[in-house]
N, C-alpha and C. Protein backbone atom coordinates (compact mmCIF):
# COMPACT_ATOMS: atom_id res chain seq x y z
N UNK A 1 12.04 307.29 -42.86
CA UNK A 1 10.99 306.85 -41.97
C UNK A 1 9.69 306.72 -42.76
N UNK A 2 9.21 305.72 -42.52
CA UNK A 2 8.18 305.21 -43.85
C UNK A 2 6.65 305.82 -43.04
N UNK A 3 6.69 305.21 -41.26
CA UNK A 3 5.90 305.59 -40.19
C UNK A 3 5.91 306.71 -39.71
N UNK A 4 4.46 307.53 -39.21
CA UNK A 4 4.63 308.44 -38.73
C UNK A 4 4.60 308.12 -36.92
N UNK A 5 5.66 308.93 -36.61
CA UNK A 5 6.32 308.60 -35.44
C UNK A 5 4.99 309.33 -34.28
N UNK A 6 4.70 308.41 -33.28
CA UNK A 6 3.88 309.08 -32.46
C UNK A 6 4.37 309.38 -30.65
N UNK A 7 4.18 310.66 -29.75
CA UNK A 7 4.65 311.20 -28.87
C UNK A 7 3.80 309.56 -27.54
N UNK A 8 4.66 309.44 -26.75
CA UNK A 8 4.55 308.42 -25.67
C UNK A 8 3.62 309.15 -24.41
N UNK A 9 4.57 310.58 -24.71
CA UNK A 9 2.93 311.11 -23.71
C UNK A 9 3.19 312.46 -24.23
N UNK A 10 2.28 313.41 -22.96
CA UNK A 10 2.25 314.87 -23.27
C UNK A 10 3.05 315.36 -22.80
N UNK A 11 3.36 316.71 -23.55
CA UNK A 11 4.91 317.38 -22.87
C UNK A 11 4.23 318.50 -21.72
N UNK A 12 2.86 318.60 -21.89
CA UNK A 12 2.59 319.54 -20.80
C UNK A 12 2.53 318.69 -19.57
N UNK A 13 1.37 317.74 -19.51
CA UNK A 13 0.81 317.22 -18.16
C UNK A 13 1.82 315.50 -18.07
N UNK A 14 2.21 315.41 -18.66
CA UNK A 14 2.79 313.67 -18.81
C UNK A 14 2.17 312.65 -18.93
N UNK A 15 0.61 313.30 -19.31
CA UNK A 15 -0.20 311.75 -19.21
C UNK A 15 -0.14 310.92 -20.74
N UNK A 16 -0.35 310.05 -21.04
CA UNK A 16 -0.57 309.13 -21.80
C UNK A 16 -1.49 309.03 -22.63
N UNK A 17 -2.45 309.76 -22.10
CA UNK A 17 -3.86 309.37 -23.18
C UNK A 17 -3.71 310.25 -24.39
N UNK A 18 -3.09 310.15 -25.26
CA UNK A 18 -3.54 311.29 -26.38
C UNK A 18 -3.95 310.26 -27.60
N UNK A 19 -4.36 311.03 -28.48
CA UNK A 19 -4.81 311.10 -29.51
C UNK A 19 -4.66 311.92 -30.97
N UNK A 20 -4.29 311.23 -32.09
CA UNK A 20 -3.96 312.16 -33.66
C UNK A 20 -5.53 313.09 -33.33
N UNK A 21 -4.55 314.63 -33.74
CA UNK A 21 -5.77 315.84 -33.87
C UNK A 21 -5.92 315.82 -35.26
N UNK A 22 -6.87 317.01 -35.32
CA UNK A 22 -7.70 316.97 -36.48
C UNK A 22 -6.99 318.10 -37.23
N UNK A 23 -6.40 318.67 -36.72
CA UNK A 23 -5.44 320.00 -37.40
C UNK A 23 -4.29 319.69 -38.63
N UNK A 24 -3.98 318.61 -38.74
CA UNK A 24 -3.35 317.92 -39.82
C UNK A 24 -2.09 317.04 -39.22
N UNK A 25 -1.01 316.76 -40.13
CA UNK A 25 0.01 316.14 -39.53
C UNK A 25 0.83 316.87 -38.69
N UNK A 26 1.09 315.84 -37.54
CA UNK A 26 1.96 315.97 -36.53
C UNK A 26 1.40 316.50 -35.42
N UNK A 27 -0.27 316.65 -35.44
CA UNK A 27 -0.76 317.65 -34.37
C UNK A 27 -1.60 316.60 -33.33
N UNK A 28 -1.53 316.57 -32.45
CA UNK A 28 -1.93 315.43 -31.12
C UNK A 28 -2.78 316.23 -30.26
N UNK A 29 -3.99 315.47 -29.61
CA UNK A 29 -4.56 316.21 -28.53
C UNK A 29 -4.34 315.35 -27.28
N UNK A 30 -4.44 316.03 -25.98
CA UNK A 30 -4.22 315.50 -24.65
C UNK A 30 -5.59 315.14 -23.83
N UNK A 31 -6.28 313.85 -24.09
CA UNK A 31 -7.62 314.13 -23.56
C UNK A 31 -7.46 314.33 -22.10
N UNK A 32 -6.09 313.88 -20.98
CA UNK A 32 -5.80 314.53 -19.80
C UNK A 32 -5.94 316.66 -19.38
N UNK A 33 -5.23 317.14 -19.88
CA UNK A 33 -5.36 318.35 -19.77
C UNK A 33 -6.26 319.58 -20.94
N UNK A 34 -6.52 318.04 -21.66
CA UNK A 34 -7.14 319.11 -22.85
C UNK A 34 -7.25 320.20 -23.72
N UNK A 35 -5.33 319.64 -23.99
CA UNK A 35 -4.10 320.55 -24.61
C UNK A 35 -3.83 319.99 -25.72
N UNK A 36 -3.80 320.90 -27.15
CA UNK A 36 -3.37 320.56 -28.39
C UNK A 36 -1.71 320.92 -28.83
N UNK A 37 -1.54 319.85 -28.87
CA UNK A 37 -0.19 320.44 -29.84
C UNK A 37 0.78 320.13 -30.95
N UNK A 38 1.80 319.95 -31.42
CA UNK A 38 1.67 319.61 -33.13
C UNK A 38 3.62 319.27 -32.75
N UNK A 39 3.81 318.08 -33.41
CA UNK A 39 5.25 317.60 -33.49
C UNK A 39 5.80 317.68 -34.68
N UNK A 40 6.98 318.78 -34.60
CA UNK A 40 7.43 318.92 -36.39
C UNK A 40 8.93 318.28 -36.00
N UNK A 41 9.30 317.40 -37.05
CA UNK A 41 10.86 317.18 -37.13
C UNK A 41 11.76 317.77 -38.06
N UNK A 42 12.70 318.81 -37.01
CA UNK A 42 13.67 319.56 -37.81
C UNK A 42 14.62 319.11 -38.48
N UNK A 43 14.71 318.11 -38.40
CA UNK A 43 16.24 317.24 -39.38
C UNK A 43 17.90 316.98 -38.66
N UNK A 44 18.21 315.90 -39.45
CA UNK A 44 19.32 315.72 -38.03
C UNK A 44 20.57 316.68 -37.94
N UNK A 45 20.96 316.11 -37.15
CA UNK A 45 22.37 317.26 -36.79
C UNK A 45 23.56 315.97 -37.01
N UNK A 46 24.89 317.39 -37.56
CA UNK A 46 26.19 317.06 -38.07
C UNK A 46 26.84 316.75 -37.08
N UNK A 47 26.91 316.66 -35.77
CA UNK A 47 27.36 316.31 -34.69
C UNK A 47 28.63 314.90 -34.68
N UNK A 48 28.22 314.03 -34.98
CA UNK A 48 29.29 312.69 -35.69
C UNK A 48 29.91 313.18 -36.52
N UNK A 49 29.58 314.05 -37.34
CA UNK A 49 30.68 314.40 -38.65
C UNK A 49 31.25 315.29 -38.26
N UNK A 50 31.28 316.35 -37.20
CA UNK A 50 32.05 317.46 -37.04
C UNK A 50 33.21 316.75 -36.04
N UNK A 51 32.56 315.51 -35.41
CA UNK A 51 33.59 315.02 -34.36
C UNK A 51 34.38 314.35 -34.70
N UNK A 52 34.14 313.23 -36.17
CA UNK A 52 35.01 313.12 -36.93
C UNK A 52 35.98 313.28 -37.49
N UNK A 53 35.67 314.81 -38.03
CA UNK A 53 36.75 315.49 -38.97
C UNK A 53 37.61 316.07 -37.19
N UNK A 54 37.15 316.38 -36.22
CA UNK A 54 38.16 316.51 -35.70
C UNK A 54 39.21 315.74 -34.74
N UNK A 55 38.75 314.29 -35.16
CA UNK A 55 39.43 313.46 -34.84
C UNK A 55 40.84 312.76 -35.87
N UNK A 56 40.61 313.60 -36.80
CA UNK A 56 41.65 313.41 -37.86
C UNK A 56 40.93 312.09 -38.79
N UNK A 57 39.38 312.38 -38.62
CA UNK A 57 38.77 311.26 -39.65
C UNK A 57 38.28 309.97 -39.01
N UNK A 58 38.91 309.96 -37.46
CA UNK A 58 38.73 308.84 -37.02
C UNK A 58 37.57 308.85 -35.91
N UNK A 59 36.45 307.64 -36.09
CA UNK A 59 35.88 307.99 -35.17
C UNK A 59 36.03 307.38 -33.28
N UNK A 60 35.49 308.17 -32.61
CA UNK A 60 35.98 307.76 -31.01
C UNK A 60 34.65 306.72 -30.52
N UNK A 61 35.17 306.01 -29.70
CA UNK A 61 34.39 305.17 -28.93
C UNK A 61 33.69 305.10 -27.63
């Protein structure tokens, strides 16, 4: 991911208006409820590959 990915709304109030905070990357403010908070991405999950291997390699549709 070349872009940094930005939140569609807030996870507290649901509104829309936010804005990049000043706290560094990944941290957003809510000018609706006037709530800070910070989006970290944990990395993906093996989920396809575990379902894989127990499909005898094959994948399902």
């Amino acid at each position: 991911m070349s872009e940094r990915a930005a939140p569609f709304y807030c996870p507290y109030c649901g509104e829309e208006d936010l804005r990049p905070g000043e706290q560094g990357h990944g941290a957003w403010e809510c000018a609706a409820c006037n709530r800070a908070f910070q989006l970290k991405f944990l990395g993906l999950l093996a989920r396809g590959l575990r379902q894989a291997a127990d499909n005898g390699g094959e994948e399902s549709i």
